[in-house]
N, C-alpha and C. Protein backbone atom coordinates (compact mmCIF):
# COMPACT_ATOMS: atom_id res chain seq x y z
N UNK A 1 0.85 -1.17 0.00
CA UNK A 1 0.00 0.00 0.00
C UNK A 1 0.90 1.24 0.00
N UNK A 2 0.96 2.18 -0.94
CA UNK A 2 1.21 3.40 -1.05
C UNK A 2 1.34 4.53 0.44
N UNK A 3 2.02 5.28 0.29
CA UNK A 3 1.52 6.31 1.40
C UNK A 3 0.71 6.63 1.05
N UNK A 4 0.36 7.21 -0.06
CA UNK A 4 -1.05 8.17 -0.08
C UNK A 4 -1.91 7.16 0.05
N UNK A 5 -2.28 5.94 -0.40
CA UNK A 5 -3.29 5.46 0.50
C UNK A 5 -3.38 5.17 1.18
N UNK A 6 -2.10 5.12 2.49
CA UNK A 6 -2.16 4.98 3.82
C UNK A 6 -3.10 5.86 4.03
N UNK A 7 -3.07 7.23 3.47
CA UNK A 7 -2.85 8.90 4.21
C UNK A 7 -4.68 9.41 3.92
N UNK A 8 -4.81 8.54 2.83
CA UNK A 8 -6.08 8.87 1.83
C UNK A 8 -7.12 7.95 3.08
N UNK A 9 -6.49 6.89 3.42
CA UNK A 9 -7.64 5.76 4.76
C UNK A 9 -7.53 6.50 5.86
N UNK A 10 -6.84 6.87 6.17
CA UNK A 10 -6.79 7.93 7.73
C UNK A 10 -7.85 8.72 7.38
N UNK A 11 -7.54 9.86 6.52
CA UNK A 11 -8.84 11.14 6.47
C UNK A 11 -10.22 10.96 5.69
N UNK A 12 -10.12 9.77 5.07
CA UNK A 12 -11.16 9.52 4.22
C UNK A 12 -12.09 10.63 3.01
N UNK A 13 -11.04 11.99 3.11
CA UNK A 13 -10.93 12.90 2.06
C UNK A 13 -9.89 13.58 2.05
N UNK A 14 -9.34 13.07 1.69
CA UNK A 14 -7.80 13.58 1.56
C UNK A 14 -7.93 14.84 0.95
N UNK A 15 -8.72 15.41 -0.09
CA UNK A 15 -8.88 16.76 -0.48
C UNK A 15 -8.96 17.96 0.65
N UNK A 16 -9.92 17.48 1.16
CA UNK A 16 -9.60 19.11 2.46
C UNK A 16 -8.53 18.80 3.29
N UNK A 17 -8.11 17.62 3.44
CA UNK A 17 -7.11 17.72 4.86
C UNK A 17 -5.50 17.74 3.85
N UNK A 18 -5.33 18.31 2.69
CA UNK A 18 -4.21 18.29 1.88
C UNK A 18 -3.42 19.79 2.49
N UNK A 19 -4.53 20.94 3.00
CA UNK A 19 -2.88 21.50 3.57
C UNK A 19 -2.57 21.25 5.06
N UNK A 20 -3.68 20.69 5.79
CA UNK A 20 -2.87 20.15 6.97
C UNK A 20 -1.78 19.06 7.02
N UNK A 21 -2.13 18.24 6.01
CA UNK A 21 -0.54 17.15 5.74
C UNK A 21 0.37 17.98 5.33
N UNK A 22 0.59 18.97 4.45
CA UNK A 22 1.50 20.10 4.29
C UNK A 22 1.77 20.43 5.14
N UNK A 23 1.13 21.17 6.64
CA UNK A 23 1.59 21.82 7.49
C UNK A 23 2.39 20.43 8.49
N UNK A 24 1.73 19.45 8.30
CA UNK A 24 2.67 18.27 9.88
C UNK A 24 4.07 18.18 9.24
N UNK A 25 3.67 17.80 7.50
CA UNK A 25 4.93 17.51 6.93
C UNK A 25 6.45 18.34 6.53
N UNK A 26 5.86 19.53 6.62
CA UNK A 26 6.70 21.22 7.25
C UNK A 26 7.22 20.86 8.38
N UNK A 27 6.24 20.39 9.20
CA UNK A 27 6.80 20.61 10.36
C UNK A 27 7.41 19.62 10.62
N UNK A 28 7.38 18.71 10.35
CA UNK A 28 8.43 17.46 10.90
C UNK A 28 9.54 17.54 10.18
N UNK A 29 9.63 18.30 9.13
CA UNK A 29 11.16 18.92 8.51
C UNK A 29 11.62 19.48 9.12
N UNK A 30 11.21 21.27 9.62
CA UNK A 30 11.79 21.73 11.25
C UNK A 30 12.15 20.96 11.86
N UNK A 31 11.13 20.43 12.35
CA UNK A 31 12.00 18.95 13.36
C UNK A 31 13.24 18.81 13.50
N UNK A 32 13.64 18.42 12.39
CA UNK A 32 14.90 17.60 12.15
C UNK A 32 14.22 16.21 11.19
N UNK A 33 13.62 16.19 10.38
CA UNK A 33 12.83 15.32 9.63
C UNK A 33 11.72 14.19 10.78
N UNK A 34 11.89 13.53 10.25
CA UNK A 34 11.06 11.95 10.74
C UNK A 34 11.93 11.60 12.09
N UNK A 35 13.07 11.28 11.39
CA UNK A 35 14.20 10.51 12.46
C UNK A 35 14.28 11.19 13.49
N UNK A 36 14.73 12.69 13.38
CA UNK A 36 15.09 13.54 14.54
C UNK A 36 13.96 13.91 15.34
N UNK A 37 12.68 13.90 15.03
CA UNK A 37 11.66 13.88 15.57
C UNK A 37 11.38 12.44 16.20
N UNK A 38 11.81 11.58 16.10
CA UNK A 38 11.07 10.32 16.52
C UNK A 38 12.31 10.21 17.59
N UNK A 39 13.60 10.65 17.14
CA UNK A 39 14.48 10.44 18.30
C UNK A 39 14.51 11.33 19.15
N UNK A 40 13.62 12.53 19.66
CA UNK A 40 13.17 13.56 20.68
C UNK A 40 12.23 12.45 21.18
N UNK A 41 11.32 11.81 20.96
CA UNK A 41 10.03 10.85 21.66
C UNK A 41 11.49 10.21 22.09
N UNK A 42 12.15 9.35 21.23
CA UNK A 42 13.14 8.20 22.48
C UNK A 42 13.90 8.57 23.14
N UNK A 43 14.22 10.18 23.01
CA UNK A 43 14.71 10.46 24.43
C UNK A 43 13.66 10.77 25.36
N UNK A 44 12.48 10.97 24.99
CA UNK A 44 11.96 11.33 26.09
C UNK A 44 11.14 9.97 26.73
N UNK A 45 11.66 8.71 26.64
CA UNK A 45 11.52 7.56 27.04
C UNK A 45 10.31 6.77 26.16
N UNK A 46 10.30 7.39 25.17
CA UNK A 46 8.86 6.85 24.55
C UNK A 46 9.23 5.89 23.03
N UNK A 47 10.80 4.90 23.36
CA UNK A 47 11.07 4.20 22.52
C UNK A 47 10.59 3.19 22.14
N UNK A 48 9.64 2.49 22.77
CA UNK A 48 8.34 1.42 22.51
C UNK A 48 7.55 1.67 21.89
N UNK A 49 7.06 2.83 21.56
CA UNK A 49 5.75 3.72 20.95
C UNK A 49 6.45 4.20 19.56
N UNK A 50 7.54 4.94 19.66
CA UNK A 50 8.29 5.50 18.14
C UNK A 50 8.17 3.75 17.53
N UNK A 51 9.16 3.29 18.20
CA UNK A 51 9.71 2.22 17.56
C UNK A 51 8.05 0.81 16.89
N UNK A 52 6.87 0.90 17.36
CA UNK A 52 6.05 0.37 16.93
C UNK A 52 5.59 0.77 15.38
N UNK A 53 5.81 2.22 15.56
CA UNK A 53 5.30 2.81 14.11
C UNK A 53 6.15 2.90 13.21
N UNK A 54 7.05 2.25 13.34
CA UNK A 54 8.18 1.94 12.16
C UNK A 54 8.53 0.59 12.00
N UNK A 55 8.56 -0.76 12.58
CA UNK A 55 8.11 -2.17 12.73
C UNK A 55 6.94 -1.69 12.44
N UNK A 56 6.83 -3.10 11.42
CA UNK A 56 5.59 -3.72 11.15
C UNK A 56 4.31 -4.09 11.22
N UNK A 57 4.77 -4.06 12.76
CA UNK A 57 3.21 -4.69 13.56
C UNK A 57 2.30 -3.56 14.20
N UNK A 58 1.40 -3.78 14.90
CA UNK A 58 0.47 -2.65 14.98
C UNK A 58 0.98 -1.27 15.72
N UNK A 59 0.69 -0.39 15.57
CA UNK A 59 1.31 0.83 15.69
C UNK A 59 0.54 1.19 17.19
N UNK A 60 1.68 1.62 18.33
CA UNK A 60 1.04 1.81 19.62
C UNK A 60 0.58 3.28 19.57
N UNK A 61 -0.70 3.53 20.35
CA UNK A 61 -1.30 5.20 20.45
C UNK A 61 -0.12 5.96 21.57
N UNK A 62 -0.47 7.25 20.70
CA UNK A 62 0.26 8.14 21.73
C UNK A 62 -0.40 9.37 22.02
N UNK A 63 -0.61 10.08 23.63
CA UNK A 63 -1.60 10.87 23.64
C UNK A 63 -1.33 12.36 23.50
N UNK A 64 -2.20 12.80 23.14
CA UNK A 64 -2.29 14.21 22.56
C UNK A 64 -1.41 15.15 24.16
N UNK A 65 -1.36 14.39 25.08
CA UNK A 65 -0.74 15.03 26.44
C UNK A 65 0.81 14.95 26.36
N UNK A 66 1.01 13.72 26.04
CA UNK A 66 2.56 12.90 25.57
C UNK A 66 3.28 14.17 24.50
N UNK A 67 2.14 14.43 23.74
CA UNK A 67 2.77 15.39 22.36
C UNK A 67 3.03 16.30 22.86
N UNK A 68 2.14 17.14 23.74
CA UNK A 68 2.41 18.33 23.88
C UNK A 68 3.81 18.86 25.26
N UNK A 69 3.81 17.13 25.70
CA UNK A 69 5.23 17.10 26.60
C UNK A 69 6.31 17.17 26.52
N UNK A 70 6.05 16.48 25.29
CA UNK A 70 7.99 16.41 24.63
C UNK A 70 7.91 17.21 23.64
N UNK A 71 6.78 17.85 22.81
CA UNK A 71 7.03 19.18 21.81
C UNK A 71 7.70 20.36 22.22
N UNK A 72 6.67 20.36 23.61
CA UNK A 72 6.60 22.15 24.37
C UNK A 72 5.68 22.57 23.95
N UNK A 73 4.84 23.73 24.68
CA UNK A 73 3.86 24.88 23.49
C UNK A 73 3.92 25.65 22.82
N UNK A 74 5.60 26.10 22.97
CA UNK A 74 5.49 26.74 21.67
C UNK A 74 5.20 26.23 20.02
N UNK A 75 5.85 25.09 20.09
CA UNK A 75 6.29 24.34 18.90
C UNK A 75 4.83 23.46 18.57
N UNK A 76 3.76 23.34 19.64
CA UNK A 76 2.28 22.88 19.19
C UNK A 76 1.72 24.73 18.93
N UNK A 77 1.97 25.41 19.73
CA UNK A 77 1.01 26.88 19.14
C UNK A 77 1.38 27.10 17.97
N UNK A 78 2.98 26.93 17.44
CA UNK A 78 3.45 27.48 15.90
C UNK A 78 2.41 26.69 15.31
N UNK A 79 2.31 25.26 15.29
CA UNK A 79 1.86 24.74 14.07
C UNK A 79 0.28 24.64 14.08
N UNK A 80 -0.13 25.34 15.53
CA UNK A 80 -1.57 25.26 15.83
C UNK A 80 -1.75 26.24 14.83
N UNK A 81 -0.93 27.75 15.01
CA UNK A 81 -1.27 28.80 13.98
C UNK A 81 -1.45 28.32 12.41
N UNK A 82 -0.46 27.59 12.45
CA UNK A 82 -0.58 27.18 10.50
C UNK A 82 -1.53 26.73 10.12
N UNK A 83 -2.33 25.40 11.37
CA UNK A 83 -3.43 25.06 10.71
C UNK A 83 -4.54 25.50 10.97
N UNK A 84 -4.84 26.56 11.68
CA UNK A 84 -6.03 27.50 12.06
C UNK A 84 -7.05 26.65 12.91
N UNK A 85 -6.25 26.34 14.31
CA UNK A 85 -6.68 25.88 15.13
C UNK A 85 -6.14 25.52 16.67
N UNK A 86 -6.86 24.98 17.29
CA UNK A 86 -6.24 25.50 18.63
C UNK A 86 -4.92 24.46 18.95
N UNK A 87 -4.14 24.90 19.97
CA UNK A 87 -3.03 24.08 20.50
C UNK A 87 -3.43 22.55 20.80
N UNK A 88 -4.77 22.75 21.84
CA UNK A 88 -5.00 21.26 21.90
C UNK A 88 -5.25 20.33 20.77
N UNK A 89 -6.32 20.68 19.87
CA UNK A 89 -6.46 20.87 18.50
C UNK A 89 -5.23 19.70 17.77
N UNK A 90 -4.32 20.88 17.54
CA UNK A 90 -2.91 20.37 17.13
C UNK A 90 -2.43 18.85 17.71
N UNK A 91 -1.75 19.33 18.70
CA UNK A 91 -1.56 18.13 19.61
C UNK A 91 -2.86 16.70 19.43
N UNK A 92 -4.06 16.72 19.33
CA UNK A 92 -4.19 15.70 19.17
C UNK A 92 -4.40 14.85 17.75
N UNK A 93 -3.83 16.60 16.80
CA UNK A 93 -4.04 15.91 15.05
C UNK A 93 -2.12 14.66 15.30
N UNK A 94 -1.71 15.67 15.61
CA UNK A 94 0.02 14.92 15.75
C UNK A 94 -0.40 13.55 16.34
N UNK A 95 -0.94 13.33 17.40
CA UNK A 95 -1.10 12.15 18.17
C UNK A 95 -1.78 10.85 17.07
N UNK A 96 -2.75 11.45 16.51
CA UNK A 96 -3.72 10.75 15.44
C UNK A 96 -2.64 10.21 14.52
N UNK A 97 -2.00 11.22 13.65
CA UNK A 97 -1.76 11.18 12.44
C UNK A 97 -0.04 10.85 12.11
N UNK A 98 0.78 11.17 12.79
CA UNK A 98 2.50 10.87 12.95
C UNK A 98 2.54 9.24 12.81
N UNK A 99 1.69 8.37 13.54
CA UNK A 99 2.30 7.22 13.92
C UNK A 99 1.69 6.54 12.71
N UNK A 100 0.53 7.38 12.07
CA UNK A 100 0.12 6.52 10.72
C UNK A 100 1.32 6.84 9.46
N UNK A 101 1.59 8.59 9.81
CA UNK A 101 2.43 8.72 8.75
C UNK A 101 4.02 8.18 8.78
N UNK A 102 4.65 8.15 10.15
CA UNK A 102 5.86 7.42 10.16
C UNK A 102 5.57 5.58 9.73
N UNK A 103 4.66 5.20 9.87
CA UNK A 103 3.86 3.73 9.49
C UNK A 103 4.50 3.80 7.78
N UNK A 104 3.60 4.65 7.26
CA UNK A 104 3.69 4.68 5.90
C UNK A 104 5.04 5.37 5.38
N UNK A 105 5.59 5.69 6.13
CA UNK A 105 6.95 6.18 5.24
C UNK A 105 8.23 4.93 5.92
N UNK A 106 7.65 3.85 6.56
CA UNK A 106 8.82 3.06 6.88
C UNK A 106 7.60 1.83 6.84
N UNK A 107 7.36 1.12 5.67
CA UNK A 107 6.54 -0.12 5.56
C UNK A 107 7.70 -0.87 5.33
N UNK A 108 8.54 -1.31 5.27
CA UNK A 108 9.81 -2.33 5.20
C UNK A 108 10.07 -2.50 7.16
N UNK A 109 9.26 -1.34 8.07
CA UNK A 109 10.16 -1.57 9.08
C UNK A 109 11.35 -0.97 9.56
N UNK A 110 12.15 0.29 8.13
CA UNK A 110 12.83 0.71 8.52
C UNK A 110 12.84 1.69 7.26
N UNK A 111 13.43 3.24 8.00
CA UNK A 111 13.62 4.43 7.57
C UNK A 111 14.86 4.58 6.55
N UNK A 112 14.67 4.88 5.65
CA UNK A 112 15.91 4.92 4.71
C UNK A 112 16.35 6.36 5.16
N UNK A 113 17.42 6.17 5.74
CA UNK A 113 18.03 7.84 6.01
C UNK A 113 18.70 8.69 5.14
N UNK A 114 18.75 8.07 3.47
CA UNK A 114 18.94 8.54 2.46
C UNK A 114 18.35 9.55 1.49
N UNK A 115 17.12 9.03 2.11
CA UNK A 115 16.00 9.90 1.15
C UNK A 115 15.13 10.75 2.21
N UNK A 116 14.30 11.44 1.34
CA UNK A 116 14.17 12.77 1.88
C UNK A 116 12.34 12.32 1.81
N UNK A 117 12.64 12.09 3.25
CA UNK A 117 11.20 11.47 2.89
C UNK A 117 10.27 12.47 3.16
N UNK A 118 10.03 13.71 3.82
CA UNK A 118 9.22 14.32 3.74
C UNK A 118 8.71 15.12 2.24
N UNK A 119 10.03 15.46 1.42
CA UNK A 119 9.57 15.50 0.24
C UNK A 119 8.64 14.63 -0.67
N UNK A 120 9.85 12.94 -0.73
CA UNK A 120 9.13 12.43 -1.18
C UNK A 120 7.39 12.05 -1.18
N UNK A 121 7.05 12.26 0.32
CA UNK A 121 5.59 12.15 0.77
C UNK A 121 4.88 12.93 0.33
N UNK A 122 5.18 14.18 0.29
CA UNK A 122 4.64 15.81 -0.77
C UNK A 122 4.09 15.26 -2.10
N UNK A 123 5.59 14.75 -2.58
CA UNK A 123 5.47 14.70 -4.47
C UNK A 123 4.29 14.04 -4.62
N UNK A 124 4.23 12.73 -3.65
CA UNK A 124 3.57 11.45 -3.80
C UNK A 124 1.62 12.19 -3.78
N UNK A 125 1.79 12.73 -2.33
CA UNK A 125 0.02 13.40 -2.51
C UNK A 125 -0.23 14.22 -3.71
N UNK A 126 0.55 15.06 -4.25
CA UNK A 126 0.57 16.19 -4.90
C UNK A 126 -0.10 15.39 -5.93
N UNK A 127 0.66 14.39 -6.60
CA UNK A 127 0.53 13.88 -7.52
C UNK A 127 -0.66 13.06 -8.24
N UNK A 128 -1.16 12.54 -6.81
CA UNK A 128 -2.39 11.88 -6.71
C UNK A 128 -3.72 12.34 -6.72
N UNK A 129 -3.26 13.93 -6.00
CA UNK A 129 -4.47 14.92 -5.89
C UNK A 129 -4.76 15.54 -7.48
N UNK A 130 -3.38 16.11 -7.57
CA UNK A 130 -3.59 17.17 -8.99
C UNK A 130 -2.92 16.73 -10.15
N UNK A 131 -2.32 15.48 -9.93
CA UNK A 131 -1.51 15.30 -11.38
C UNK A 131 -2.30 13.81 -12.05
């Protein structure tokens, strides 16, 4: 299965929710991409939970409280602003939607640290939506 139809089964209209995947996928570039973001959760002891959504097997929940612990508020208010909505808001789209999208950008189980996967994830919707 594709990312975008990972991404397309999560929202079940991928048309309106196309610039909020823009805005997580911005933002997990800030980050420090995927990796550097997932390795802020395993330092902050939450290496059972990263590490589910990149293995294979079912992906463990993480709560919109968890996000906003190891983010901070500033870094949930920035991206609350982008998507025109509130902090909590935010925090529990990240909680929802990261462990589906790190899922789909590591279906082998493992992250190719070669490629640029937040791009690649862009091209991939873009393409599906408008091309």
């Amino acid at each position: 299965m594709s990312l975008f139809d990972q991404m397309a089964g999560m929202s079940g209209n991928l048309g309106e929710n196309m610039g909020a995947y823009q805005e997580i996928f911005s933002w997990c570039q800030q980050e420090g991409g995927i990796s550097g973001l997932l390795e802020k959760f395993r330092q902050s002891g939450l290496s059972g939970i990263v590490d589910s959504w990149v293995s294979s097997g079912n992906n463990l929940p993480i709560s919109s409280e968890q996000i906003a612990s190891i983010l901070g508020s500033p870094v949930i208010a920035g991206l609350a602003t982008k998507l025109g909505i509130d902090a909590q808001s935010a925090s529990g789209l990240i909680a929802e939607y990261l462990p589906k999208i790190v899922d789909g950008l590591s279906p082998n189980g493992h992250l190719d640290e070669n490629n640029d996967l937040v791009s690649t994830g862009l091209s991939m919707l873009k393409g599906k939506l408008f091309g």
